[in-house]
N, C-alpha and C. Protein backbone atom coordinates (compact mmCIF):
# COMPACT_ATOMS: atom_id res chain seq x y z
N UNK A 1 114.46 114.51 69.32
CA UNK A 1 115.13 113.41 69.96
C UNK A 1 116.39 113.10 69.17
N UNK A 2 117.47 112.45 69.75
CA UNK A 2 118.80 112.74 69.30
C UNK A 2 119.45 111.20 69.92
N UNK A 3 120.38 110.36 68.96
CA UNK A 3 120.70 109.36 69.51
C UNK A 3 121.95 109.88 69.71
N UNK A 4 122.58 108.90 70.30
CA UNK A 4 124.39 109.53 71.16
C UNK A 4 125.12 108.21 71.02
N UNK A 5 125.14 107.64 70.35
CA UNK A 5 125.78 106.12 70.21
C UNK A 5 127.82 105.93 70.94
N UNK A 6 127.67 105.73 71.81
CA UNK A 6 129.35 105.77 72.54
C UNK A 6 129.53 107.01 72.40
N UNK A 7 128.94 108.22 73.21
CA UNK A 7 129.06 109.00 73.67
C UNK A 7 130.23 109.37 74.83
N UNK A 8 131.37 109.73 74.67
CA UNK A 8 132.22 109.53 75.75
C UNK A 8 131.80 110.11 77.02
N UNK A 9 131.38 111.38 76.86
CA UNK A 9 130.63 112.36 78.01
C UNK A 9 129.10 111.54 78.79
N UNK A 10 128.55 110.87 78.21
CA UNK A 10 127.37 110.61 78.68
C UNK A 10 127.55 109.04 78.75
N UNK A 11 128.81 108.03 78.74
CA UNK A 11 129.01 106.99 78.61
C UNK A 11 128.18 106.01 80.06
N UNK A 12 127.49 105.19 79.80
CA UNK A 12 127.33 105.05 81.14
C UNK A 12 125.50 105.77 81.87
N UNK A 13 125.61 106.85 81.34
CA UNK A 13 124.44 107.91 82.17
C UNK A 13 123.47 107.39 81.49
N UNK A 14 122.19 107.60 82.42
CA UNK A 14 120.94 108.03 82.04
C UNK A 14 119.96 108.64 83.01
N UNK A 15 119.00 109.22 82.84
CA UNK A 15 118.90 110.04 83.53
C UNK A 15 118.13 111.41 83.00
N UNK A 16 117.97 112.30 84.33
CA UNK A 16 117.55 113.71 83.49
C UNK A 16 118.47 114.80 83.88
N UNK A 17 118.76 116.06 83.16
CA UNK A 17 119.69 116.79 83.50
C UNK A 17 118.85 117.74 83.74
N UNK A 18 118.96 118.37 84.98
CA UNK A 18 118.11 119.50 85.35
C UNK A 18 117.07 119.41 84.63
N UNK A 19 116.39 120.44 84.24
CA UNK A 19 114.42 120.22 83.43
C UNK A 19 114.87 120.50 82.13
N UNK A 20 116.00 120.19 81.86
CA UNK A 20 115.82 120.34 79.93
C UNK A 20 115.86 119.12 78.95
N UNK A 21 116.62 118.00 79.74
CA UNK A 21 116.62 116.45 78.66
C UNK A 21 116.30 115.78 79.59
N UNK A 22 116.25 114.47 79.11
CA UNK A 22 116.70 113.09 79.77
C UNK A 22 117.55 112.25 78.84
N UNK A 23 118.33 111.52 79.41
CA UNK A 23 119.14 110.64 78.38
C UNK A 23 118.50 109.66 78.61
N UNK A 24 118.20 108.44 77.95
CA UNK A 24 117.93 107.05 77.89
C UNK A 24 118.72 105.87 77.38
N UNK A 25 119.04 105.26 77.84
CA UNK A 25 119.26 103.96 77.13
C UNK A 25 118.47 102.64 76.82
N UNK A 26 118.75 102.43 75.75
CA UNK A 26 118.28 101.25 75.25
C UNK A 26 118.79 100.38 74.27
N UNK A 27 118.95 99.27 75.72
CA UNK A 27 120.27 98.06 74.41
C UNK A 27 121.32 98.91 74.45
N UNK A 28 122.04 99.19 73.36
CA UNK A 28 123.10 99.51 72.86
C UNK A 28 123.03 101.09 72.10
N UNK A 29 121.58 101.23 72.42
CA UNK A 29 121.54 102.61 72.16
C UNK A 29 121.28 103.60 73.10
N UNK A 30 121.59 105.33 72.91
CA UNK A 30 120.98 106.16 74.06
C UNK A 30 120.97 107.24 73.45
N UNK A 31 119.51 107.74 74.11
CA UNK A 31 118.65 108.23 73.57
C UNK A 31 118.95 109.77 74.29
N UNK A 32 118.87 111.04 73.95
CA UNK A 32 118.63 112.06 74.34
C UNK A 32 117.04 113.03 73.98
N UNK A 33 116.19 113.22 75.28
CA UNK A 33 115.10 113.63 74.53
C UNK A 33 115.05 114.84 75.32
N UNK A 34 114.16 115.64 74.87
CA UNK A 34 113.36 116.71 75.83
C UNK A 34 112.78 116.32 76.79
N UNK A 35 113.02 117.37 78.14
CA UNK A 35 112.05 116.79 79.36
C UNK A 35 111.25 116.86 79.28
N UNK A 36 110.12 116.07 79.67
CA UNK A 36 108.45 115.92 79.13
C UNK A 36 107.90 116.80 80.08
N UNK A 37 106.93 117.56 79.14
CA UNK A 37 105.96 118.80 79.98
C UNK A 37 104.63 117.61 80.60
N UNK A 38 105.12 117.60 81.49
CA UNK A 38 103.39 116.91 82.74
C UNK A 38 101.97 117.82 82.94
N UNK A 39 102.33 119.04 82.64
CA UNK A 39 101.86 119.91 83.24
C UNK A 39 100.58 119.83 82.47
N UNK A 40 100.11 119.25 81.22
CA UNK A 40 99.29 119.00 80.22
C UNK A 40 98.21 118.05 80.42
N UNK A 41 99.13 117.06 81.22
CA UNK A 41 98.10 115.62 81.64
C UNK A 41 97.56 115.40 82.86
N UNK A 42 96.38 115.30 81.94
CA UNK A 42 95.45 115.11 83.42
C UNK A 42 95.31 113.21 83.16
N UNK A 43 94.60 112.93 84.70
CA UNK A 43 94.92 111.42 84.68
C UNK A 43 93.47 110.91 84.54
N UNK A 44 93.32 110.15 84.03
CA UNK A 44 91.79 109.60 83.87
C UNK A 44 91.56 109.49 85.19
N UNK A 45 90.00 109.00 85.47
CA UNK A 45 89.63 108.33 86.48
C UNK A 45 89.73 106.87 87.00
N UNK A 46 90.18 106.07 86.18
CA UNK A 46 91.11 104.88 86.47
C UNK A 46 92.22 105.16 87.52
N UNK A 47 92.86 105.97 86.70
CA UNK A 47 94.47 105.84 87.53
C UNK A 47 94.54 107.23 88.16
N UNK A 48 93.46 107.94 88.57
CA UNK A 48 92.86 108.21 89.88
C UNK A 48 92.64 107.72 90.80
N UNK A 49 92.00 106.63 90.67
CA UNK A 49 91.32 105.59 91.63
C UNK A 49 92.72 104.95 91.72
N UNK A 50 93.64 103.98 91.20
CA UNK A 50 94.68 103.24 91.29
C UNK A 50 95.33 103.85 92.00
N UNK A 51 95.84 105.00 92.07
CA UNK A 51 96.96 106.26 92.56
C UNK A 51 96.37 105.78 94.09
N UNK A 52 94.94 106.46 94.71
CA UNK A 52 94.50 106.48 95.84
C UNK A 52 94.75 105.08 96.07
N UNK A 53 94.12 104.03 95.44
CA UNK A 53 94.75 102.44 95.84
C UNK A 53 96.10 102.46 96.59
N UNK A 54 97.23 102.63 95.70
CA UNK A 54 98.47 102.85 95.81
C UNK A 54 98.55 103.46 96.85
N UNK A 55 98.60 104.43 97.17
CA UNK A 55 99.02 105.41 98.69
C UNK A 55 98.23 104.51 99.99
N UNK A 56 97.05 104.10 99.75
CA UNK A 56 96.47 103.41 101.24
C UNK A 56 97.20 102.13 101.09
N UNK A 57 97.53 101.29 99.76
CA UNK A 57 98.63 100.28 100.03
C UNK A 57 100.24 100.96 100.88
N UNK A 58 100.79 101.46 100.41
CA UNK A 58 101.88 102.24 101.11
C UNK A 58 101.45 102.58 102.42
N UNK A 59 100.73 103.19 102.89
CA UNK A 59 100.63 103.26 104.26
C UNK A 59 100.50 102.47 104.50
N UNK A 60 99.51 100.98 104.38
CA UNK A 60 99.53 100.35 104.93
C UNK A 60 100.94 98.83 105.43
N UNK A 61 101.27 99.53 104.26
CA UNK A 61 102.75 98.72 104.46
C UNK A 61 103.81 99.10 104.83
N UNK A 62 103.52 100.30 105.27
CA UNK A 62 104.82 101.41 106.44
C UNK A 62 104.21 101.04 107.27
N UNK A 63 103.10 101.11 108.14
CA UNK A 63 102.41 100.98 109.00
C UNK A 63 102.70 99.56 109.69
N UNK A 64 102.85 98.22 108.87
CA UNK A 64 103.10 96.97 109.42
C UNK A 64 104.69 96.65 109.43
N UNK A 65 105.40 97.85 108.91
CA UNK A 65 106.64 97.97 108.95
C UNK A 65 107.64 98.43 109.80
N UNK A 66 106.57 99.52 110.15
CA UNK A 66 107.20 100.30 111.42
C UNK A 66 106.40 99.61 113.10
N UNK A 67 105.80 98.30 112.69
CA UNK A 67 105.41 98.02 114.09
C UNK A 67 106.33 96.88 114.29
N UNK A 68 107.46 97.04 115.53
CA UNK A 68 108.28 95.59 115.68
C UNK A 68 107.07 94.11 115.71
N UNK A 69 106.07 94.10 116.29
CA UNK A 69 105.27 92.93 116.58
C UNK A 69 104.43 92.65 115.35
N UNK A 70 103.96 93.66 114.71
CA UNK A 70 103.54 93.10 113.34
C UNK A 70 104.45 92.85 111.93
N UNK A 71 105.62 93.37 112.37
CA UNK A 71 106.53 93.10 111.44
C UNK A 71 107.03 91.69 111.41
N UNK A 72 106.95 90.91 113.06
CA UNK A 72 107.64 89.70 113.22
C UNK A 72 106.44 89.17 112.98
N UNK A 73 105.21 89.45 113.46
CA UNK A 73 104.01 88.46 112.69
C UNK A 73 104.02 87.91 111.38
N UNK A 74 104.40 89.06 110.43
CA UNK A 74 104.59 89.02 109.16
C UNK A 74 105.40 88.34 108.62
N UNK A 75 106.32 88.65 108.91
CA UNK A 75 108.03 88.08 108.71
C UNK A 75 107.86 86.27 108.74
N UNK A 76 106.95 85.71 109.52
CA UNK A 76 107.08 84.42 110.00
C UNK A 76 106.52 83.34 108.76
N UNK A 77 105.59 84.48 108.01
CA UNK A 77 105.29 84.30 106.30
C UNK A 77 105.44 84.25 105.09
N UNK A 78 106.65 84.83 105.42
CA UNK A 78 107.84 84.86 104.44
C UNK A 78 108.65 83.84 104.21
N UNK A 79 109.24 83.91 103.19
CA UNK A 79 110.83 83.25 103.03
C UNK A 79 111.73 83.83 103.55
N UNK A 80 112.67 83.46 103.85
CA UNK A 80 113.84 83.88 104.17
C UNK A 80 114.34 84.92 103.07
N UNK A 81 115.18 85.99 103.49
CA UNK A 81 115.60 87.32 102.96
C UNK A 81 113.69 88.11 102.24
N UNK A 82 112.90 87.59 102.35
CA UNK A 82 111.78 88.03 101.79
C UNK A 82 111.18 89.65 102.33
N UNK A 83 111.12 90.62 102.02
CA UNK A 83 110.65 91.89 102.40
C UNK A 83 109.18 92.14 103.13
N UNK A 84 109.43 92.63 104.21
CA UNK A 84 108.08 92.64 104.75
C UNK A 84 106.77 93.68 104.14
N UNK A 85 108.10 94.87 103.89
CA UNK A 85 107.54 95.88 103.19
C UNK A 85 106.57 95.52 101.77
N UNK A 86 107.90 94.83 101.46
CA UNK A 86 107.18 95.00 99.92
C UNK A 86 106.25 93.57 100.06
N UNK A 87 106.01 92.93 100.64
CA UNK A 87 104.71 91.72 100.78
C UNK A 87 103.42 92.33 101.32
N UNK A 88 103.77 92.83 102.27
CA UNK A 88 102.26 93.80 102.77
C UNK A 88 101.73 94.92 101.49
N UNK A 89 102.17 95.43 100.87
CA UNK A 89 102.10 96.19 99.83
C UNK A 89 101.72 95.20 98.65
N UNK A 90 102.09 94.08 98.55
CA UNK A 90 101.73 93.16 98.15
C UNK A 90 100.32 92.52 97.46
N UNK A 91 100.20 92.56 99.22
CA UNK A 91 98.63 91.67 99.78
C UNK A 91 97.87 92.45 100.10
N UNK A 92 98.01 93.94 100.29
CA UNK A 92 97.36 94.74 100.10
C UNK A 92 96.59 95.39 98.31
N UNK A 93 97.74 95.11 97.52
CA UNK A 93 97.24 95.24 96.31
C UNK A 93 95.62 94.33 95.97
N UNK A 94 96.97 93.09 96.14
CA UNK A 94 95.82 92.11 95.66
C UNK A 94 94.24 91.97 95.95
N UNK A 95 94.09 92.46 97.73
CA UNK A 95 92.91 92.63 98.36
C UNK A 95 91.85 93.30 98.07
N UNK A 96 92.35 95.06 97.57
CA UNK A 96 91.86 95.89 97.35
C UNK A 96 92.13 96.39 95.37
N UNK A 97 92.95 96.36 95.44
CA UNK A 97 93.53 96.55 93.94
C UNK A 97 92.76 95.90 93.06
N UNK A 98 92.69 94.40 92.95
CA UNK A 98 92.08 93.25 91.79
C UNK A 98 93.10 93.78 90.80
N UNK A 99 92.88 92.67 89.88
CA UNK A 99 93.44 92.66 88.39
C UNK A 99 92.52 92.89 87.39
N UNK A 100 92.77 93.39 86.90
CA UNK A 100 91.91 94.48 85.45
C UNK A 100 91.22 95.40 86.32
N UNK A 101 91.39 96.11 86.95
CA UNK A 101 89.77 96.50 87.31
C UNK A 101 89.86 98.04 86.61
């Protein structure tokens, strides 16, 4: 790992460059690292289970997204500028998801 402190070339960036770095910033610093090999990690059974959580939340919040009549159902629950998307995804967490689990 390699810091780049006012880097003129990378001023600004972060990011990954094709599969060999990523740059980072942080604060006032930025970071250049190696792209991380995934290919190693496997995921517990927690965030197995969370992942599958996650995707039936997402559908289910495309799903009330892409319907005009449940979208305005929804919408009527909101605040103003409030996302329908991201509230159903929301209340879907909370339903099924819990906290700590």
């Amino acid at each position: 790992m390699a810091r780049a402190d006012d880097h003129p070339l990378l001023q600004g960036f972060s990011g990954q460059i094709g599969k060999l770095m990523v740059v980072k910033q942080y604060k006032n610093k930025m970071v250049i690292a190696r792209y991380p090999r995934m290919d190693q990690v496997k995921p517990t059974k927690k965030q197995t289970d969370r992942r599958k959580i996650f995707k039936e939340a997402v559908a289910y919040a495309k799903e009330i997204n892409n319907s005009k009549e449940k979208k305005a159902a929804y919408a009527k629950k909101l605040k103003k500028g409030a996302s329908v998307y991201h509230a159903a995804l929301s209340e879907f967490l909370k339903l099924h998801g819990g906290k700590g689990r």
